[in-house]
N, C-alpha and C. Protein backbone atom coordinates (compact mmCIF):
# COMPACT_ATOMS: atom_id res chain seq x y z
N UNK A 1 -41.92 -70.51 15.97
CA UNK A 1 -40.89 -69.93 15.14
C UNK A 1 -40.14 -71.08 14.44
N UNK A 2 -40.01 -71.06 13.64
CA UNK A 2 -39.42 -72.09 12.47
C UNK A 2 -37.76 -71.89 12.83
N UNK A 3 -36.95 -72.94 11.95
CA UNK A 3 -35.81 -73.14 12.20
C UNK A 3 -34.85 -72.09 11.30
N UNK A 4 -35.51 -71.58 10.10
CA UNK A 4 -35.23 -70.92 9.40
C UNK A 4 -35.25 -69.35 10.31
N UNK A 5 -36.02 -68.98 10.68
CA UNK A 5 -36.33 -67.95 11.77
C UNK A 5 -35.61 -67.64 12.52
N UNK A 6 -35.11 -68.57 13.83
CA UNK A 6 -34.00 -68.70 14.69
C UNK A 6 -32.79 -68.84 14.39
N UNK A 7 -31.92 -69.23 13.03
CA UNK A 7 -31.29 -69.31 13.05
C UNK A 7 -31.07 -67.52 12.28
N UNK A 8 -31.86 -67.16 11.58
CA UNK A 8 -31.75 -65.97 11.40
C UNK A 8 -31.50 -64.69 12.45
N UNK A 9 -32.28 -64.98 13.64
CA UNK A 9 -32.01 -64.75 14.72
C UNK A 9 -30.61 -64.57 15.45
N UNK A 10 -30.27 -66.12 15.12
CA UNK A 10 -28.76 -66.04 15.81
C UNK A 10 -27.50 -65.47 14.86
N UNK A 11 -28.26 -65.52 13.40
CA UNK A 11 -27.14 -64.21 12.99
C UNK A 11 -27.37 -63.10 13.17
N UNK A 12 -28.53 -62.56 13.32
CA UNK A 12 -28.25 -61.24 13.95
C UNK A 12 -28.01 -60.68 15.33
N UNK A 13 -27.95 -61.54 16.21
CA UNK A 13 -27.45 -61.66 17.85
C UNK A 13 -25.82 -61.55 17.31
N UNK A 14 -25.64 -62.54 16.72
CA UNK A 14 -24.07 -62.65 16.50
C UNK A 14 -23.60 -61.53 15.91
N UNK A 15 -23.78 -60.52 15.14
CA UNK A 15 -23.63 -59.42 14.47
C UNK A 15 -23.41 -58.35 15.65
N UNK A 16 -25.07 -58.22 16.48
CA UNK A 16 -24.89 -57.55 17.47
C UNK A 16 -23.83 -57.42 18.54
N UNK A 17 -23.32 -59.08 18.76
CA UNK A 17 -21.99 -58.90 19.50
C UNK A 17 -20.94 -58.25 18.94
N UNK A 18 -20.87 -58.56 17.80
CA UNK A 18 -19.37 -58.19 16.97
C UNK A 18 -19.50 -56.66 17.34
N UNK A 19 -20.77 -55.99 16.71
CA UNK A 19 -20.90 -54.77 16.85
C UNK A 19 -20.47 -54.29 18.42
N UNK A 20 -21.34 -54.20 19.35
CA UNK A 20 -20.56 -54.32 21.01
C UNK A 20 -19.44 -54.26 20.95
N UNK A 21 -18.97 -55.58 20.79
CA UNK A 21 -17.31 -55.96 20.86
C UNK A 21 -16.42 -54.52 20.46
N UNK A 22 -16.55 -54.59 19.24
CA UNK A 22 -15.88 -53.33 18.60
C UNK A 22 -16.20 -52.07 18.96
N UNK A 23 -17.51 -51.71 19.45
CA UNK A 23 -17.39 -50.63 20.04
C UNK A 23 -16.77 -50.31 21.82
N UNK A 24 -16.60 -51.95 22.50
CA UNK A 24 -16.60 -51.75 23.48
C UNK A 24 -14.50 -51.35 23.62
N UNK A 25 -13.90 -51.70 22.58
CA UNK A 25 -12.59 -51.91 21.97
C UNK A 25 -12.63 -50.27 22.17
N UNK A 26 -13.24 -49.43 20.99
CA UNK A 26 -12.99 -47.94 21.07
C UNK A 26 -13.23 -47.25 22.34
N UNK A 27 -14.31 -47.92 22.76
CA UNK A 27 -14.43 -46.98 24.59
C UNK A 27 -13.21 -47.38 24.70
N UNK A 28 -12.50 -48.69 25.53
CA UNK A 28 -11.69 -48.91 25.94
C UNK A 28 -10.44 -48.07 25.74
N UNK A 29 -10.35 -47.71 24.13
CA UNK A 29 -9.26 -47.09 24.02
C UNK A 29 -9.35 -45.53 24.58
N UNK A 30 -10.71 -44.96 23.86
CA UNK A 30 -10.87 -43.70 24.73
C UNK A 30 -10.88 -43.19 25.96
N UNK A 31 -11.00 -44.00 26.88
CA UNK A 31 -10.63 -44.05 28.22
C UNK A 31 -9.12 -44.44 28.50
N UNK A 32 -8.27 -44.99 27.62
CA UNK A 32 -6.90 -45.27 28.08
C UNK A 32 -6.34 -44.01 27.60
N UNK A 33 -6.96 -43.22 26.72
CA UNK A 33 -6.43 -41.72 26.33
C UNK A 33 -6.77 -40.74 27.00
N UNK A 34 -7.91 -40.96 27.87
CA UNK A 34 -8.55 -39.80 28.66
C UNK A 34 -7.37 -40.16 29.77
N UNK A 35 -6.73 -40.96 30.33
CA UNK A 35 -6.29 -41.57 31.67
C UNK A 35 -5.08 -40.74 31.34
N UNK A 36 -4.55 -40.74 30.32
CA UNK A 36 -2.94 -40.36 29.99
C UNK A 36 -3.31 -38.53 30.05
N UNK A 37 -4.31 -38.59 29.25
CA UNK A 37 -4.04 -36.95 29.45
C UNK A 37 -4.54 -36.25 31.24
N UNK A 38 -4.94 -37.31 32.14
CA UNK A 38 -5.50 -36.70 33.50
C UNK A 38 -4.47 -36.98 34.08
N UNK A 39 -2.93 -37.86 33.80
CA UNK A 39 -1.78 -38.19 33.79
C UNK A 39 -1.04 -36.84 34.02
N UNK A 40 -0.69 -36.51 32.65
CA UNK A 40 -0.26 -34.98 31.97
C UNK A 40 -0.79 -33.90 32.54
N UNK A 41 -1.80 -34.01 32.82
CA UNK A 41 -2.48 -32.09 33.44
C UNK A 41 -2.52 -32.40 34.71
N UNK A 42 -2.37 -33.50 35.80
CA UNK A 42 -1.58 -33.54 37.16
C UNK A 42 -0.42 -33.20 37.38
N UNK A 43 0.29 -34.18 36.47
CA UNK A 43 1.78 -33.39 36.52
C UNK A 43 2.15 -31.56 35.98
N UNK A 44 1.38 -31.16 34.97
CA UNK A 44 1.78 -29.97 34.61
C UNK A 44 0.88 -28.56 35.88
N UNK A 45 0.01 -29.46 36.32
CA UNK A 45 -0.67 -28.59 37.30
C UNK A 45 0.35 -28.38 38.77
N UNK A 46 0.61 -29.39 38.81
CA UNK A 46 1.51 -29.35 40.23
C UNK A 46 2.88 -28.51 40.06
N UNK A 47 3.53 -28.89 39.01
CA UNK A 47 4.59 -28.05 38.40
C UNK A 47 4.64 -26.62 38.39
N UNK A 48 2.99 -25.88 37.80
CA UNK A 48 2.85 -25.13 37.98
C UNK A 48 3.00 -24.36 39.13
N UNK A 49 1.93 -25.27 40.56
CA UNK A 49 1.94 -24.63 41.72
C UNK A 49 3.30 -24.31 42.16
N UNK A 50 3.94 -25.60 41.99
CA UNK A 50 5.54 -25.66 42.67
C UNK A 50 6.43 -24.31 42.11
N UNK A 51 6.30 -23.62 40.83
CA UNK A 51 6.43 -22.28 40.09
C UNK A 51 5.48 -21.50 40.51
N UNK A 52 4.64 -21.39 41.08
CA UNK A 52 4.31 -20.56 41.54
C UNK A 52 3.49 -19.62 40.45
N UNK A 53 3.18 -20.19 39.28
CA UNK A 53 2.00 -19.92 38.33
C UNK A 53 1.05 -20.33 38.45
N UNK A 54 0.29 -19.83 39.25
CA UNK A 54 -1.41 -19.84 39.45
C UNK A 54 -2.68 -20.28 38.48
N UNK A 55 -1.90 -19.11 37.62
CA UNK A 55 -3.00 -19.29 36.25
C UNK A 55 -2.50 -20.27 35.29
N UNK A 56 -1.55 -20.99 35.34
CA UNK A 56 -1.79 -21.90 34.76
C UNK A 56 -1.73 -23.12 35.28
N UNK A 57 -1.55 -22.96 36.87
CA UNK A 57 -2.10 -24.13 37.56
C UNK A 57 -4.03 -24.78 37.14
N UNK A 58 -4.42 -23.16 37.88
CA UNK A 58 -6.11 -23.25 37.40
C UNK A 58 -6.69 -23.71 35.99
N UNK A 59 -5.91 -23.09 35.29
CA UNK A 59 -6.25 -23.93 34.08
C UNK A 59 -5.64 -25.33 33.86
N UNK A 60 -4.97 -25.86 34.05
CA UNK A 60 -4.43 -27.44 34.35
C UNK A 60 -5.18 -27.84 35.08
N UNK A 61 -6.22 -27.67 36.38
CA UNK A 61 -6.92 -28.48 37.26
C UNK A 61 -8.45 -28.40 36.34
N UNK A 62 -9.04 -27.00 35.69
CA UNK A 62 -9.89 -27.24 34.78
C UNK A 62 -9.78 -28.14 33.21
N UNK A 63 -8.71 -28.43 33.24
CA UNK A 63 -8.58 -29.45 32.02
C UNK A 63 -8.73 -30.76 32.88
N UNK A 64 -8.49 -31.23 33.87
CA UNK A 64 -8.89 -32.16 34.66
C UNK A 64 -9.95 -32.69 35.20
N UNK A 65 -10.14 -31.63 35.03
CA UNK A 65 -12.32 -31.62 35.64
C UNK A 65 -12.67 -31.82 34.41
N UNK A 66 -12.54 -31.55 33.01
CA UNK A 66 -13.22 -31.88 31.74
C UNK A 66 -12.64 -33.24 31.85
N UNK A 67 -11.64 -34.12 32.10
CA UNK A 67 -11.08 -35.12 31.46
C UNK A 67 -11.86 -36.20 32.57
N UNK A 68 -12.22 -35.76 33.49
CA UNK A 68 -12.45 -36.85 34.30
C UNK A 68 -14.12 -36.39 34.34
N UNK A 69 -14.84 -35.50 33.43
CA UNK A 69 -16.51 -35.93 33.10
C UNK A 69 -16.33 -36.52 31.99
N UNK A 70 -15.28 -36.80 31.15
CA UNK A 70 -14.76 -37.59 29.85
C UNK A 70 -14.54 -39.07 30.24
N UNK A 71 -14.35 -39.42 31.17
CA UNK A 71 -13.96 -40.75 31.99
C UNK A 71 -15.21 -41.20 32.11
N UNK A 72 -15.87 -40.51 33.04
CA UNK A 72 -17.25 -40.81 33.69
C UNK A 72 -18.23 -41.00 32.60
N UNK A 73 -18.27 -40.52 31.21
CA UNK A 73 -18.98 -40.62 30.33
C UNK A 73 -18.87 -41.94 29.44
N UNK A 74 -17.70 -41.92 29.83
CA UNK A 74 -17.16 -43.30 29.14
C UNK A 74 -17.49 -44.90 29.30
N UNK A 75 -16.97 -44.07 31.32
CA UNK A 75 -17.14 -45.44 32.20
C UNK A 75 -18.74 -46.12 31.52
N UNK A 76 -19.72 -44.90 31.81
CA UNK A 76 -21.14 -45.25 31.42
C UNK A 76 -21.82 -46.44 30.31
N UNK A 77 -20.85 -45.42 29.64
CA UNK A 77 -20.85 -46.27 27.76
C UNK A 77 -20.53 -47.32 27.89
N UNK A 78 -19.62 -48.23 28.69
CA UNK A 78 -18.78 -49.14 28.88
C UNK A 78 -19.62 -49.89 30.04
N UNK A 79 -19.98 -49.73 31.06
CA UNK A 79 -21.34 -50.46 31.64
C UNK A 79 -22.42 -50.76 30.94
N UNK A 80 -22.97 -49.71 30.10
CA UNK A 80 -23.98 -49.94 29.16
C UNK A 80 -23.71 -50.99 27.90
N UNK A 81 -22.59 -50.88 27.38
CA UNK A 81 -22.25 -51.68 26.63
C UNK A 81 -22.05 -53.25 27.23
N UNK A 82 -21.54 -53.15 28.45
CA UNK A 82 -21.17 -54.31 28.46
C UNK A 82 -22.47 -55.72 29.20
N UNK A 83 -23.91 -54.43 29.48
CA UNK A 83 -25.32 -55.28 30.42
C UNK A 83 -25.62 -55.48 28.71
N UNK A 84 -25.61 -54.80 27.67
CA UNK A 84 -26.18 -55.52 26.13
C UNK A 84 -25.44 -56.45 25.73
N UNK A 85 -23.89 -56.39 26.01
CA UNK A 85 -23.39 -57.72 25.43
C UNK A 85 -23.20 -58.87 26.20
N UNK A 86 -24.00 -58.88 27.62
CA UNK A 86 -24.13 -59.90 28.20
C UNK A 86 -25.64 -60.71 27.86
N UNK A 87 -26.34 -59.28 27.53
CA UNK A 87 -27.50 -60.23 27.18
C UNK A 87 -27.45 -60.92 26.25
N UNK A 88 -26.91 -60.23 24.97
CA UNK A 88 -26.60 -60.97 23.64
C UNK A 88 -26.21 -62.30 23.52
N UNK A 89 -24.78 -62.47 24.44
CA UNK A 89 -24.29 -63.51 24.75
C UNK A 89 -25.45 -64.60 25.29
N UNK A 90 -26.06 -64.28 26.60
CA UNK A 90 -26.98 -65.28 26.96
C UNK A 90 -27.88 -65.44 25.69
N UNK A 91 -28.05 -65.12 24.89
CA UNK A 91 -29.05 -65.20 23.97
C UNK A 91 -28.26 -66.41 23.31
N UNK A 92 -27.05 -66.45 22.87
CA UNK A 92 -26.35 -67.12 21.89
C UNK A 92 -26.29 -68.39 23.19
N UNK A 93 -26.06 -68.45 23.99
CA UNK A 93 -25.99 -69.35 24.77
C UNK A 93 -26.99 -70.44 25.02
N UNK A 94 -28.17 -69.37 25.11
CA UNK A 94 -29.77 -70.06 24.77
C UNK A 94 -29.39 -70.77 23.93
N UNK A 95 -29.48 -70.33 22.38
CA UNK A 95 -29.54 -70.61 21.37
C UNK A 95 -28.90 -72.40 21.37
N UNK A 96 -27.61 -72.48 21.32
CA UNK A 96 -26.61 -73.22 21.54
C UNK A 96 -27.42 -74.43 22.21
N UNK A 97 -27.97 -74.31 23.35
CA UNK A 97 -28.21 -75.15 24.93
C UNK A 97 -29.63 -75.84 23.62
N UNK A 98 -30.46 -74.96 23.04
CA UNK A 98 -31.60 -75.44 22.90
C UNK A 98 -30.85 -76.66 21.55
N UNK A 99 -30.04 -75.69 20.73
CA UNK A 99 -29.72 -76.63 19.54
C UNK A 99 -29.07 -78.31 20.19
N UNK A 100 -28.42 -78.20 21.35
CA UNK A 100 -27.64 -79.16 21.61
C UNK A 100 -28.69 -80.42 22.75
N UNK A 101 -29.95 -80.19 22.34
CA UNK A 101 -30.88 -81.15 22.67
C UNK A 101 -31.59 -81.58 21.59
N UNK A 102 -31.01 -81.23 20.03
CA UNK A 102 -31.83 -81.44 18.98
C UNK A 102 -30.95 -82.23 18.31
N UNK A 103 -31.22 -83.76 18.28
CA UNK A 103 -30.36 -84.82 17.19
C UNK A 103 -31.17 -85.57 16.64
N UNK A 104 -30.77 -85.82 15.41
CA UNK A 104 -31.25 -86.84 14.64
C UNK A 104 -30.63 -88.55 15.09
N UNK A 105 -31.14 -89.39 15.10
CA UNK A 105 -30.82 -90.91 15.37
C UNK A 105 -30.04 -91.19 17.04
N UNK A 106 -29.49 -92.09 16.83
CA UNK A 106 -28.65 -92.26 18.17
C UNK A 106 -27.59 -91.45 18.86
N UNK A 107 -27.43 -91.23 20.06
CA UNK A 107 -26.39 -90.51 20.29
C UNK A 107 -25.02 -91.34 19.82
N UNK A 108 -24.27 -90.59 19.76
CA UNK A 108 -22.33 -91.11 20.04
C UNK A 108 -21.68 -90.44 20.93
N UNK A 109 -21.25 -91.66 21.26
CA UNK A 109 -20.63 -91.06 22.71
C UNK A 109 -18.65 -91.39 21.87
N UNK A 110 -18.28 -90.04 22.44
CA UNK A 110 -16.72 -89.44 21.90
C UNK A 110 -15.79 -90.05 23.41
N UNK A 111 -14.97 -90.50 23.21
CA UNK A 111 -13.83 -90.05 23.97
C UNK A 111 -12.39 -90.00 23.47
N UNK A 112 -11.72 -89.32 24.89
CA UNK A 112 -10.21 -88.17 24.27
C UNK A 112 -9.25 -89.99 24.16
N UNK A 113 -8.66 -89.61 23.17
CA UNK A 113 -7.88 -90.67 22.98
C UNK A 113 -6.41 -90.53 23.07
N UNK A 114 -6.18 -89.25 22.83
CA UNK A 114 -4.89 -88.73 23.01
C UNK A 114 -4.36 -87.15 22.98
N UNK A 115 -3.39 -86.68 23.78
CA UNK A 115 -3.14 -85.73 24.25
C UNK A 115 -1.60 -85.07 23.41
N UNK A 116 -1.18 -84.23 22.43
CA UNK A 116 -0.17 -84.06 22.14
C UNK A 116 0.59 -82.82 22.55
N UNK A 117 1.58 -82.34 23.22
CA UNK A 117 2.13 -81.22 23.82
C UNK A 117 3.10 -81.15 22.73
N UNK A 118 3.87 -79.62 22.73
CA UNK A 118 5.02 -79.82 22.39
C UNK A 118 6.47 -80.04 22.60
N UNK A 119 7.54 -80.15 21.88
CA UNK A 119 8.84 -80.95 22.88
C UNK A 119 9.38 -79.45 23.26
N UNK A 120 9.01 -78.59 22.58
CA UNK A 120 9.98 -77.47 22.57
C UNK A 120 9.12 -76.76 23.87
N UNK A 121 10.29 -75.79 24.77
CA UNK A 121 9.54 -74.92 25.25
C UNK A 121 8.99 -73.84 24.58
N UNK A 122 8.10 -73.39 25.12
CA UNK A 122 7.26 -72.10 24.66
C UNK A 122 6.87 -71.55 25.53
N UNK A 123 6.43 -70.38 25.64
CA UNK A 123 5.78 -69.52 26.36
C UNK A 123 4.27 -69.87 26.55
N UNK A 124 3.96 -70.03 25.33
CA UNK A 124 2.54 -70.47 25.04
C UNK A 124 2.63 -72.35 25.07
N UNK A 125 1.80 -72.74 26.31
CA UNK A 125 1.39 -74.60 25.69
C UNK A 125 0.27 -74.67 25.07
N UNK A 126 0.21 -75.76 24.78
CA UNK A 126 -1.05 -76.03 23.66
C UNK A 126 -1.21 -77.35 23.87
N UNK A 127 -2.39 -78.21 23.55
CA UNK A 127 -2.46 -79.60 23.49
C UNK A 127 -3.83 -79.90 22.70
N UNK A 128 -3.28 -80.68 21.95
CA UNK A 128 -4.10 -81.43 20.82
C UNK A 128 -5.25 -82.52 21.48
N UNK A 129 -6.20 -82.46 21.14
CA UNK A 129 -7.49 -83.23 21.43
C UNK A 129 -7.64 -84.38 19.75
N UNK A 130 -7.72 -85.66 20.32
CA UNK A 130 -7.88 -86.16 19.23
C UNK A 130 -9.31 -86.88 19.84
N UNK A 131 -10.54 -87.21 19.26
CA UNK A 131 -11.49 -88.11 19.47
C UNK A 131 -11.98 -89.00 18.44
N UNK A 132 -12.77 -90.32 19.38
CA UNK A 132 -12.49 -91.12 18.60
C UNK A 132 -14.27 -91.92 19.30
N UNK A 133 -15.31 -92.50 18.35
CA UNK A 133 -16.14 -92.89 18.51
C UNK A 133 -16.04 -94.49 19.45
N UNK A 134 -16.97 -94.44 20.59
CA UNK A 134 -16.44 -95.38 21.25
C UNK A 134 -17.33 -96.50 20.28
């Protein structure tokens, strides 16, 4: 396979993640919406019992049984999604490992020369990498 080939390759691996990614974002969210509404029809089910409305207890525990094969469907999607975007990843990883045994002329060897923080506090630290050819 030519170089032209593989690297074609690794844009479409890379695509494939993005794709994953973003769909694994919408499961995520659809399951944080399924959670809130199995939230809501616990509380309105129990309420019920505690009133002493039956029938709309039963129907509050059957909206629960739909929300939680809505979970389970999800969970799925979201395992499945996430054994393809591990492979993907190892793929890009391959990719990477093989490119980073391929140089032209001598190596150079880098080292860190200096470290910059900031004076201010923050919540967030950060530090600057400067390198410099030995």
């Amino acid at each position: 396979m030519c170089i032209r080939d593989r690297l074609e390759l690794l844009r479409q691996t890379i695509k494939n993640v993005q794709d994953l990614n973003a769909a694994r974002v919408l499961v995520t969210a659809d399951m944080a919406e399924a959670v809130t509404n199995v939230k809501t029809f616990i509380v309105r089910a129990e309420d019920s019992r505690l009133g002493l409305n039956m029938l709309d207890m039963k129907r509050m525990y059957g909206n629960l049984m739909i929300e939680n094969r809505k979970l389970t469907a999800e969970l799925l999607k979201k395992i499945n999604n996430h054994q393809t975007l591990t492979a993907e990843l190892k793929k890009i990883n391959s990719f990477i490992s093989k490119a980073s045994n391929l140089r032209i002329g001598q190596a150079k060897a880098l080292s860190l020369i200096h470290i910059s923080e900031p004076t201010r506090l923050l919540s967030i630290s950060y530090a600057v990498f400067c390198l410099k050819k030995k």
